[in-house]
C-alpha atoms as a PDB file:
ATOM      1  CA  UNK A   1     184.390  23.668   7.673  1.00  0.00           C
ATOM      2  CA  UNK A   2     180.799  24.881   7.137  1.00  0.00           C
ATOM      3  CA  UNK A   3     180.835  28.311   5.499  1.00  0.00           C
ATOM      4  CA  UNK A   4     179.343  31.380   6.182  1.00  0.00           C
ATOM      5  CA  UNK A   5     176.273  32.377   5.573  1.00  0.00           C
ATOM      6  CA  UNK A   6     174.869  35.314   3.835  1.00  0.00           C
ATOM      7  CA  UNK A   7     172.500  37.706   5.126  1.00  0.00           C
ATOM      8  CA  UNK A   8     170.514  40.650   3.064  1.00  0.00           C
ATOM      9  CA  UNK A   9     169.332  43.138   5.324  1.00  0.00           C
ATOM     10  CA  UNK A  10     167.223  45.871   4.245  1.00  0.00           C
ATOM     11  CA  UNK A  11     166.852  48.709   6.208  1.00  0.00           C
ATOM     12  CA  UNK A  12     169.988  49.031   7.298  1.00  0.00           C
ATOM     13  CA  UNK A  13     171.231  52.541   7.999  1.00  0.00           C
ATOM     14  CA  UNK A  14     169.472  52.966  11.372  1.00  0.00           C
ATOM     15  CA  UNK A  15     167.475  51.699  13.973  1.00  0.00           C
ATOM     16  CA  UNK A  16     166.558  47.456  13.829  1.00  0.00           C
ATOM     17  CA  UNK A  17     168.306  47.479  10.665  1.00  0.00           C
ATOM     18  CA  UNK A  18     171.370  48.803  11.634  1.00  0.00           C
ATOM     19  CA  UNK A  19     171.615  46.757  14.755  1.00  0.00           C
ATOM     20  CA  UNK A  20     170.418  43.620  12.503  1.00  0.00           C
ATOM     21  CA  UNK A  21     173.675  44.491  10.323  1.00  0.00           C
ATOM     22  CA  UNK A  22     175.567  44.785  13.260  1.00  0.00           C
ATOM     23  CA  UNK A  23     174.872  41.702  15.099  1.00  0.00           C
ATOM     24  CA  UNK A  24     174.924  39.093  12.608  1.00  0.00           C
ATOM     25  CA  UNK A  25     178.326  40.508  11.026  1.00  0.00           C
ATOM     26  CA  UNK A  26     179.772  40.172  14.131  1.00  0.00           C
ATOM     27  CA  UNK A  27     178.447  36.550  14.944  1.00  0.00           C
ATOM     28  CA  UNK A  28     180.320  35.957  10.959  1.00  0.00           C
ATOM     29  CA  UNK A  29     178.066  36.652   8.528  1.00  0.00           C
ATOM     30  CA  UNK A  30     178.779  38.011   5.190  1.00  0.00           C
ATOM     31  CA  UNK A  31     176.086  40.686   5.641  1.00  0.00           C
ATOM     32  CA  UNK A  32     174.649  42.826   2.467  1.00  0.00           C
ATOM     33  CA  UNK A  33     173.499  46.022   3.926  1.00  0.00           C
ATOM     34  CA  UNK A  34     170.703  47.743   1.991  1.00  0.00           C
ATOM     35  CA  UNK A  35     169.491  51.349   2.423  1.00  0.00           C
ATOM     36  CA  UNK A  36     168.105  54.660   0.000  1.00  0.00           C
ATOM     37  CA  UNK A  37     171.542  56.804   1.563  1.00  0.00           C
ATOM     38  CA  UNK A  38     175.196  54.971   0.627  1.00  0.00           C
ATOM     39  CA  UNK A  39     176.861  57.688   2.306  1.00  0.00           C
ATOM     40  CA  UNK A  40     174.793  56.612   5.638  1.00  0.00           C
ATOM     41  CA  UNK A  41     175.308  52.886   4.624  1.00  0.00           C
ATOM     42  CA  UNK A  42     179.517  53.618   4.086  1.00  0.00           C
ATOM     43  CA  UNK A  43     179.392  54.484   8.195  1.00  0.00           C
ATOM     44  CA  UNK A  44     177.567  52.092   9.449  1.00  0.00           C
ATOM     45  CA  UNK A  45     180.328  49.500   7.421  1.00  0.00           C
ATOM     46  CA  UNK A  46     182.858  51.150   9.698  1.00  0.00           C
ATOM     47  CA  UNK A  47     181.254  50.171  12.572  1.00  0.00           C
ATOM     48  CA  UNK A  48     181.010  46.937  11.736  1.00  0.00           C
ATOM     49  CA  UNK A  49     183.312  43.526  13.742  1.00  0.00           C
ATOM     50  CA  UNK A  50     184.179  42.446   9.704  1.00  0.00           C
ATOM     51  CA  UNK A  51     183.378  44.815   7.581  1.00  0.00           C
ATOM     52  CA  UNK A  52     185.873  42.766   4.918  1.00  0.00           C
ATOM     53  CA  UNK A  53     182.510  40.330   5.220  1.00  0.00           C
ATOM     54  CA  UNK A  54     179.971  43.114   3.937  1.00  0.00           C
ATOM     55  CA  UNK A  55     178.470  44.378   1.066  1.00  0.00           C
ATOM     56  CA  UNK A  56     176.866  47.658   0.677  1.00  0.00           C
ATOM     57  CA  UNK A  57     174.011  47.532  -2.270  1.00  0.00           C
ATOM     58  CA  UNK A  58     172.043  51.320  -1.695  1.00  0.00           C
ATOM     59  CA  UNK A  59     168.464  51.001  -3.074  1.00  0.00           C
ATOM     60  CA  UNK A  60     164.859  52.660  -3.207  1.00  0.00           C
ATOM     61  CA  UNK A  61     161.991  50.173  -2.262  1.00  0.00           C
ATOM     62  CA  UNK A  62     160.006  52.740  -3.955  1.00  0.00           C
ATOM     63  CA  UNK A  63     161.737  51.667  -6.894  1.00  0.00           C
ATOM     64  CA  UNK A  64     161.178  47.805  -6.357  1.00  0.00           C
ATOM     65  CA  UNK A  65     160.183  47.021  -9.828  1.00  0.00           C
ATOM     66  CA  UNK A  66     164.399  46.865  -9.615  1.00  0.00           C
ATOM     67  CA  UNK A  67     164.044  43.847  -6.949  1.00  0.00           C
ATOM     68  CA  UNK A  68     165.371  41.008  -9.902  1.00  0.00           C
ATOM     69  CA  UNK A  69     168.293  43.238 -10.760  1.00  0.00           C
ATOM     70  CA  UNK A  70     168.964  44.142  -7.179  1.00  0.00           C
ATOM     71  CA  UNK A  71     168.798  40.264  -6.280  1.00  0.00           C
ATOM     72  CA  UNK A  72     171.831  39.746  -8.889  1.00  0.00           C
ATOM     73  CA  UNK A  73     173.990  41.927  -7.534  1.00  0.00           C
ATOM     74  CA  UNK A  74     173.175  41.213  -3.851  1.00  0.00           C
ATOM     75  CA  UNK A  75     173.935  37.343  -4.974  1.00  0.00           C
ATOM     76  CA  UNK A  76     177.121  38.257  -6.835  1.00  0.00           C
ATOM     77  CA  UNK A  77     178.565  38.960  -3.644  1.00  0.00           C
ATOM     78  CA  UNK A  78     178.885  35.568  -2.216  1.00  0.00           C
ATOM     79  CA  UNK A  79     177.009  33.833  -4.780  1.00  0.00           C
ATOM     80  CA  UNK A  80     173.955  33.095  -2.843  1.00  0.00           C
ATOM     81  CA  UNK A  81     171.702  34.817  -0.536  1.00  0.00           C
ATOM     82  CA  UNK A  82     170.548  32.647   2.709  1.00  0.00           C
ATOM     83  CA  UNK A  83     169.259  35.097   5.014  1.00  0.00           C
ATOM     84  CA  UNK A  84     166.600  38.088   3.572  1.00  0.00           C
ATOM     85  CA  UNK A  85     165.517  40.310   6.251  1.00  0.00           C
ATOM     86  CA  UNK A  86     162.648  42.743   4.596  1.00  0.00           C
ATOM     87  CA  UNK A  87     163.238  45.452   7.188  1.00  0.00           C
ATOM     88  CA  UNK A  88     162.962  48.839   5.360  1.00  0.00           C
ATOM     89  CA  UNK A  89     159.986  50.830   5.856  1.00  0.00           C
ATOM     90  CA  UNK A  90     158.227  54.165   6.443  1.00  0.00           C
ATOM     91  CA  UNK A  91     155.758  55.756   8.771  1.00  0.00           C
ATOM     92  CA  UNK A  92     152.926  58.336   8.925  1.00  0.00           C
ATOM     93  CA  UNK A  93     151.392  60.300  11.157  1.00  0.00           C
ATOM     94  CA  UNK A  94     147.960  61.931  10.271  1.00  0.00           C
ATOM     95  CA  UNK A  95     143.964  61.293  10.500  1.00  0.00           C
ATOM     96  CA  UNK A  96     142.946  59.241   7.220  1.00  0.00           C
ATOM     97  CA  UNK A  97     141.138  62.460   6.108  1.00  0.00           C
ATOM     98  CA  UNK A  98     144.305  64.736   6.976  1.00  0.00           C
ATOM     99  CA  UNK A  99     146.549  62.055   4.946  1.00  0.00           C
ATOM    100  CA  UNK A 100     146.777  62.491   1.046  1.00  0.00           C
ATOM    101  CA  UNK A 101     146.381  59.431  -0.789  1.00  0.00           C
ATOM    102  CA  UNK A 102     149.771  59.698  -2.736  1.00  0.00           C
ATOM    103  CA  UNK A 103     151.782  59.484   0.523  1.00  0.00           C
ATOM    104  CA  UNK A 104     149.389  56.428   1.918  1.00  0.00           C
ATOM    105  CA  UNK A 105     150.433  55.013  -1.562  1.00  0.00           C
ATOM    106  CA  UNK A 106     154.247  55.818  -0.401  1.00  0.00           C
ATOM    107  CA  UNK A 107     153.890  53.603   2.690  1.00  0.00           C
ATOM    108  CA  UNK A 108     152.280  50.904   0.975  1.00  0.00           C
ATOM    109  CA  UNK A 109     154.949  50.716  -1.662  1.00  0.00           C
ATOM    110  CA  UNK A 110     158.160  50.668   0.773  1.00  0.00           C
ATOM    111  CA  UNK A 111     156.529  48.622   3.897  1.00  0.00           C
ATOM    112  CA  UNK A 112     154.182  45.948   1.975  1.00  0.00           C
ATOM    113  CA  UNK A 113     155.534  45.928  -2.265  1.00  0.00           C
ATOM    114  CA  UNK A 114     159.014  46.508  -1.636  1.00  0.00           C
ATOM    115  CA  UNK A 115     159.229  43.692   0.386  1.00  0.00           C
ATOM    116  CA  UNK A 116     157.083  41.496  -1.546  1.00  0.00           C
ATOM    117  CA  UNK A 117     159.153  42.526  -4.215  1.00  0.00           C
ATOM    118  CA  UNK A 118     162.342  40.887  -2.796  1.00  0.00           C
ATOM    119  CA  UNK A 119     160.721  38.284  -1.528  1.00  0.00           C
ATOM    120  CA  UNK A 120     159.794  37.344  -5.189  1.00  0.00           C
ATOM    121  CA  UNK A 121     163.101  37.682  -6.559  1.00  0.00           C
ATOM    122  CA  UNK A 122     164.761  35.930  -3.862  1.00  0.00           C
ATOM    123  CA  UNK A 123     162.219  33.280  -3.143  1.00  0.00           C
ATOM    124  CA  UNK A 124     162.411  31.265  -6.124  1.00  0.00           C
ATOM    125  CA  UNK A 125     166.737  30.314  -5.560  1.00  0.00           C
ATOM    126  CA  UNK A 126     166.153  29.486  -2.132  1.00  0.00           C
ATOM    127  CA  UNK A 127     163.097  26.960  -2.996  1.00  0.00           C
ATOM    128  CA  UNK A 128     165.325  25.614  -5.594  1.00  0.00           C
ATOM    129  CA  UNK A 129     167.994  24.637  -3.173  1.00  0.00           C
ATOM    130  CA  UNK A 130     165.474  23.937  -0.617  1.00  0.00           C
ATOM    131  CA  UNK A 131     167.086  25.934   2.180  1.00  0.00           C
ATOM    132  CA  UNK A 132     167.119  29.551   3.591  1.00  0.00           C
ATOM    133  CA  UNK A 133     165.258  32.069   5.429  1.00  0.00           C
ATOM    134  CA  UNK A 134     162.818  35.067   4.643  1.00  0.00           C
ATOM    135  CA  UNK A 135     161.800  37.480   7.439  1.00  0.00           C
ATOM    136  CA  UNK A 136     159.814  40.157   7.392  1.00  0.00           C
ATOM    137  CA  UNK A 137     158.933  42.837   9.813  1.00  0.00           C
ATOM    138  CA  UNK A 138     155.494  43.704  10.567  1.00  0.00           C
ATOM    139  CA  UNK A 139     154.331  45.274  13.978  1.00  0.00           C
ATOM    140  CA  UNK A 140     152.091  44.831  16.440  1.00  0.00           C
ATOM    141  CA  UNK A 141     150.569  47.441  14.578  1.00  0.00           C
ATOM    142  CA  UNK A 142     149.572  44.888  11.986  1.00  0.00           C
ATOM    143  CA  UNK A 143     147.338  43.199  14.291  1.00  0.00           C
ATOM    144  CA  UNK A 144     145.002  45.980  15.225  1.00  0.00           C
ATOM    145  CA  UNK A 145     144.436  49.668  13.958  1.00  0.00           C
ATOM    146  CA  UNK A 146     145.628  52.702  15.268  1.00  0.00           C
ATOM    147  CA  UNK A 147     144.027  56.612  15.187  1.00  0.00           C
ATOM    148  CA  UNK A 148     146.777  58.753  12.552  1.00  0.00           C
ATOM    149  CA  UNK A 149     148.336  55.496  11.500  1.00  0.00           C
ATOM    150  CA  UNK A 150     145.970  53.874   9.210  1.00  0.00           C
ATOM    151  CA  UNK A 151     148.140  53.452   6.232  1.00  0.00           C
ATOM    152  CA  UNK A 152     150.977  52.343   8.274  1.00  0.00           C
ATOM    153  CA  UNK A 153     148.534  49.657  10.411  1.00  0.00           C
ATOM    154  CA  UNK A 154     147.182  48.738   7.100  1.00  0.00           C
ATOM    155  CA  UNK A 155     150.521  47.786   5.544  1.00  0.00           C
ATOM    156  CA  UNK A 156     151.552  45.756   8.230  1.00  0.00           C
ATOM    157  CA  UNK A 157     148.549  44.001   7.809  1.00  0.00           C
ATOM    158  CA  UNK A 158     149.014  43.396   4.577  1.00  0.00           C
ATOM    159  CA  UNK A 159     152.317  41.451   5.277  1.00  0.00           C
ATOM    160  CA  UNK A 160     151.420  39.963   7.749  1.00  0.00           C
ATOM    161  CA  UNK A 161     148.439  38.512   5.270  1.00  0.00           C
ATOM    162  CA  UNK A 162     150.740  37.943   2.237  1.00  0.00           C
ATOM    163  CA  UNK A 163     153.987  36.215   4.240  1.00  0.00           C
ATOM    164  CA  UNK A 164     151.395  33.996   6.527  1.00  0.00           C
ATOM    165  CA  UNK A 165     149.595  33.090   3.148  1.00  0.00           C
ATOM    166  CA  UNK A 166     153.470  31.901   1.948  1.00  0.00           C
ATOM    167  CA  UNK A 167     154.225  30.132   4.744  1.00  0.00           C
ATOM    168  CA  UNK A 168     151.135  27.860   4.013  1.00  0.00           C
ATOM    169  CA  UNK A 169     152.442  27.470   0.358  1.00  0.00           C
ATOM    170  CA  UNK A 170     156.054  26.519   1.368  1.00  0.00           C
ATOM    171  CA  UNK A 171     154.788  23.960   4.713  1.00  0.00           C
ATOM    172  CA  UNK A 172     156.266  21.078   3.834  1.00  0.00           C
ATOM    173  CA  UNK A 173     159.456  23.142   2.437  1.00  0.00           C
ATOM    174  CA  UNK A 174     162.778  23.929   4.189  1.00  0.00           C
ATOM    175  CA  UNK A 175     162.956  27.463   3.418  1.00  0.00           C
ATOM    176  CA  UNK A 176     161.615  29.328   6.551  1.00  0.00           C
ATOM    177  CA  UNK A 177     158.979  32.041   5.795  1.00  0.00           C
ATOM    178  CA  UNK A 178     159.062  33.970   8.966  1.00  0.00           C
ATOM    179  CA  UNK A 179     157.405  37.662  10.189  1.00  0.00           C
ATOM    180  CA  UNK A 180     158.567  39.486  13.140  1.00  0.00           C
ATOM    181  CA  UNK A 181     156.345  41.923  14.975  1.00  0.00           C
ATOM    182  CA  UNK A 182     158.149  44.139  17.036  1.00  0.00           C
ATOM    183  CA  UNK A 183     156.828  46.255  19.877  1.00  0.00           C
ATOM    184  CA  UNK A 184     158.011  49.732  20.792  1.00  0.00           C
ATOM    185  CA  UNK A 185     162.184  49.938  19.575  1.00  0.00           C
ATOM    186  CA  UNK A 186     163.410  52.896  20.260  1.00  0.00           C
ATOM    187  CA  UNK A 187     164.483  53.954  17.091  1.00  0.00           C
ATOM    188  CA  UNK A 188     163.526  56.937  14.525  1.00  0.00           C
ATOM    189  CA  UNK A 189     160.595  55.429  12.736  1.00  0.00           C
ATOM    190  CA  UNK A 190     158.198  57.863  13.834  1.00  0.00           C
ATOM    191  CA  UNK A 191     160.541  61.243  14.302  1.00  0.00           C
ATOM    192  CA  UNK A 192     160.964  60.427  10.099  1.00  0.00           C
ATOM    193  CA  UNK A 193     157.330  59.813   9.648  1.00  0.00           C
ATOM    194  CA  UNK A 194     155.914  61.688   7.317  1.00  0.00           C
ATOM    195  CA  UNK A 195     152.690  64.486   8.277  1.00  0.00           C
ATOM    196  CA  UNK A 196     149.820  65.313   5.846  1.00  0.00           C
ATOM    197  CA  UNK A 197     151.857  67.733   3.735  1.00  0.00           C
ATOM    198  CA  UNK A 198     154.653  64.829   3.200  1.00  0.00           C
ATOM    199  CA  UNK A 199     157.035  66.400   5.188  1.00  0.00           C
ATOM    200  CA  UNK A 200     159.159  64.183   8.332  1.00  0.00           C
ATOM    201  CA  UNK A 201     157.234  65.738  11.318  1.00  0.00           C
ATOM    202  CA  UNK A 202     160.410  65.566  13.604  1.00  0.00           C
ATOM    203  CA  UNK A 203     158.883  64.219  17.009  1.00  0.00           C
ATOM    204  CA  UNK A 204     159.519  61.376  18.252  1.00  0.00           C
ATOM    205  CA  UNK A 205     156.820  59.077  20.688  1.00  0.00           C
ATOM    206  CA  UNK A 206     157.543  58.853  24.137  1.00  0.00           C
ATOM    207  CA  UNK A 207     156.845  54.930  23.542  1.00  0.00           C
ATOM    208  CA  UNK A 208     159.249  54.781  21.007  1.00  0.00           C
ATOM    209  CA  UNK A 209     161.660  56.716  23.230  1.00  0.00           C
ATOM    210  CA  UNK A 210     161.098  54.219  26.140  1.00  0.00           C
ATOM    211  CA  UNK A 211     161.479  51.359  23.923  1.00  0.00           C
ATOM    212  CA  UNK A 212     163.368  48.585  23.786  1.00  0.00           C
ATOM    213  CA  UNK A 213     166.965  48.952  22.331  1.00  0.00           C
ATOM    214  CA  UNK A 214     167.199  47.994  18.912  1.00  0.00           C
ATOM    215  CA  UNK A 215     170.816  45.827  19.950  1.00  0.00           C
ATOM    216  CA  UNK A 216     168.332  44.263  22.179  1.00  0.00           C
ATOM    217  CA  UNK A 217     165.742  43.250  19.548  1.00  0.00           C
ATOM    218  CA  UNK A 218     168.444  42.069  17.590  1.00  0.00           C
ATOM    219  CA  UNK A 219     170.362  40.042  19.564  1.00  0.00           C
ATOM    220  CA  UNK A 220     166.622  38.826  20.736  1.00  0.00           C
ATOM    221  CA  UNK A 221     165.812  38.284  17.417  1.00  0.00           C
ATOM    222  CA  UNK A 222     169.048  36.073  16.150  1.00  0.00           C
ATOM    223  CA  UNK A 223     168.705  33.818  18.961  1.00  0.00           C
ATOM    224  CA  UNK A 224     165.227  33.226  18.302  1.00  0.00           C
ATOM    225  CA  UNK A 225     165.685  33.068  13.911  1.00  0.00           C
ATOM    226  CA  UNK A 226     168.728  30.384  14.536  1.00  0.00           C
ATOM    227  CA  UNK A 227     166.687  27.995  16.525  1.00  0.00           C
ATOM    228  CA  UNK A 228     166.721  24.649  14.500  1.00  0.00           C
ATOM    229  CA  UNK A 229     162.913  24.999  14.179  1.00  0.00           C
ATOM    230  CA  UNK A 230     162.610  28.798  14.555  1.00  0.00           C
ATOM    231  CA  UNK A 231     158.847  29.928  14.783  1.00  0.00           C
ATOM    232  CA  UNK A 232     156.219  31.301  12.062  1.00  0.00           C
ATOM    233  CA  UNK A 233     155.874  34.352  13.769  1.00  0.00           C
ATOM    234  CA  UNK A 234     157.853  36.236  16.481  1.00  0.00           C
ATOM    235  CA  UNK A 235     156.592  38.770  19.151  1.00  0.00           C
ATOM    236  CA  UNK A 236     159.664  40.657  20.414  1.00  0.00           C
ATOM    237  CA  UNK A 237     159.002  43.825  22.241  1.00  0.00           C
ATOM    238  CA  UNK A 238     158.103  44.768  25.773  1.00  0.00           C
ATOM    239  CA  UNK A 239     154.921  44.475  27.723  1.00  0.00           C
ATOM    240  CA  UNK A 240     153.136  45.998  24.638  1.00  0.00           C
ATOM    241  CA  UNK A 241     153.847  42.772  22.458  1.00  0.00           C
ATOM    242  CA  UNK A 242     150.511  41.228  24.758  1.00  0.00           C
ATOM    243  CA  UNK A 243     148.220  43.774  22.857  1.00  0.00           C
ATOM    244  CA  UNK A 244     148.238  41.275  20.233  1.00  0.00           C
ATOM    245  CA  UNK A 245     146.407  38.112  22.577  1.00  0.00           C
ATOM    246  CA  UNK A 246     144.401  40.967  24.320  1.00  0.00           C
ATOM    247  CA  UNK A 247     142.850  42.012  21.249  1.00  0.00           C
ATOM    248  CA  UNK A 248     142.058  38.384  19.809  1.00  0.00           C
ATOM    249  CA  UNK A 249     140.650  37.130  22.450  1.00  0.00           C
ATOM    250  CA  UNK A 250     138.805  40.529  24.239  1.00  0.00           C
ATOM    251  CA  UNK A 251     138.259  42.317  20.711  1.00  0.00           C
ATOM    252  CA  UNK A 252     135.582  44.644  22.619  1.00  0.00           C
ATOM    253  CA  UNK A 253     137.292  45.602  25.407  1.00  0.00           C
ATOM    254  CA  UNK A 254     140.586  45.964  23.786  1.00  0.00           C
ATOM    255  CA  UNK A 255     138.845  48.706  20.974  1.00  0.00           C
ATOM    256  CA  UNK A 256     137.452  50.829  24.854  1.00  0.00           C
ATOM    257  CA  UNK A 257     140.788  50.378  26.408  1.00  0.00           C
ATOM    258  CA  UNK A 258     142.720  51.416  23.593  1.00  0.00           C
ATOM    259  CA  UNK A 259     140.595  53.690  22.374  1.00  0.00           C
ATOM    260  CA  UNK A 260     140.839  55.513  26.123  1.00  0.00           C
ATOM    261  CA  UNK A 261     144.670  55.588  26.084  1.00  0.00           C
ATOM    262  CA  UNK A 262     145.332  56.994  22.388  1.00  0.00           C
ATOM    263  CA  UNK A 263     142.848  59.895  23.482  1.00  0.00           C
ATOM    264  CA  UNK A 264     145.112  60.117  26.684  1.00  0.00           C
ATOM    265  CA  UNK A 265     148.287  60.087  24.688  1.00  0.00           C
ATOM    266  CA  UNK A 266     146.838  62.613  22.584  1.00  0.00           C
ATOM    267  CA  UNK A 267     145.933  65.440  25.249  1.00  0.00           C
ATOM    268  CA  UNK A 268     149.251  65.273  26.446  1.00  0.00           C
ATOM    269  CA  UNK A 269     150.352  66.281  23.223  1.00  0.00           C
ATOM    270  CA  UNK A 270     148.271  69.177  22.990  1.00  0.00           C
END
């Protein structure tokens, strides 16, 4: 009987990550649900199909120079890890004159180093055994800039850069080195992103209010990850996901049409 598989999610007290946790616990994996809150983490157990199968390990990706010590205790729980999803991460919303540089420093630590971090401590038992998967979310936002979001665009860049620069190193490996760029999911991630002053700024977008549902990405997403030759890099979103061919191939036009519709979306703000 083949066993179960083990799946480190990180991330996972809301939104994709919660969903994530949800889905693959209930398809029978043992599923290791990460998150800052364990009181937030202890509800979302309850809620899962088998929650005998789950482990809940609360962390701070801000803190990821704990990622080896983390990794051992995520392990301990079934004695391996096959499955890392580096989900966590944090938003902002401000001008990159408005924005102090210790909370663009914030975002870069939880969305790009924190992941990198368990990625590095993980990495190095699945290449051993020559088998398991990494993903990591980006956005479409790491394929193009956006006004008030330049840390966050930035970051998402970044991994895209660094896991795409892995999956070159590990080509002719088994382990899977994959990065997910989702489109609007309606989820939280900007009503907790943080304003100048480093305070949430409690809206939400009325994208990420009419976006897809995170069971949907994640169901979307399981289907696509379990192929037997899953892809590099996955697109899952809505009509928005096409940004991402728009802007490499029409570069010019994409900057005036974009441009044009964040000043839109702004107005109706104000």
């Amino acid at each position: 009987m083949k066993r179960a598989q083990t799946v480190w999610i990180t991330g996972a007290s809301s939104g994709i990550g919660e969903a994530l946790a949800l889905t693959y616990n209930a398809k029978g994996y043992h599923t290791i649900l990460s998150a800052r809150r364990s009181e937030v983490l202890e509800s979302i157990q309850k809620k899962l199909t088998h929650p005998e199968q789950s482990y809940l390990l609360p962390l701070d990706l801000e803190q990821h120079e704990n990622a080896e010590a983390w990794y051992n205790q995520a392990s301990a729980f079934t004695g391996s890890i096959d499955v890392l999803i580096n989900n966590a991460g944090m938003g902002h919303l401000g001008t990159a004159i408005e924005m102090e540089l210790d909370i663009e420093r914030k975002v870069f630590e939880v969305n790009f180093w924190g992941a990198v971090a368990l990625t590095k401590a993980v990495l190095p038992h699945m290449t051993s055994r020559n088998s398991g998967q990494i993903w990591t979310v980006s956005s479409i936002l790491g394929h193009f800039g956006s006004p008030k979001l330049a840390a966050y665009a930035a970051s998402k860049h970044a991994v895209v850069g660094y896991f795409e620069s892995i999956q070159y190193e590990l080509r002719k490996s088994e382990v899977h080195i994959g990065i997910v760029s989702p489109g609007f999911i309606n989820t939280a991630v900007t009503l907790n992103s943080l304003g100048p002053d480093g305070v949430p700024i409690g809206k939400n977008s009325v994208a990420q209010e009419k976006g897809m549902l995170p069971i949907v990405f994640a169901l979307k997403f399981l289907k696509l990850s379990t192929k037997r030759r899953p892809k590099r890099h996955l697109l899952i979103g809505r009509y928005e996901v096409l940004s991402v061919t728009f802007k490499r191939y029409l570069p010019k036009l994409f900057f005036m049409v974009y441009g044009k519709l964040t000043d839109v979306t702004r107005q109706k703000k104000n």
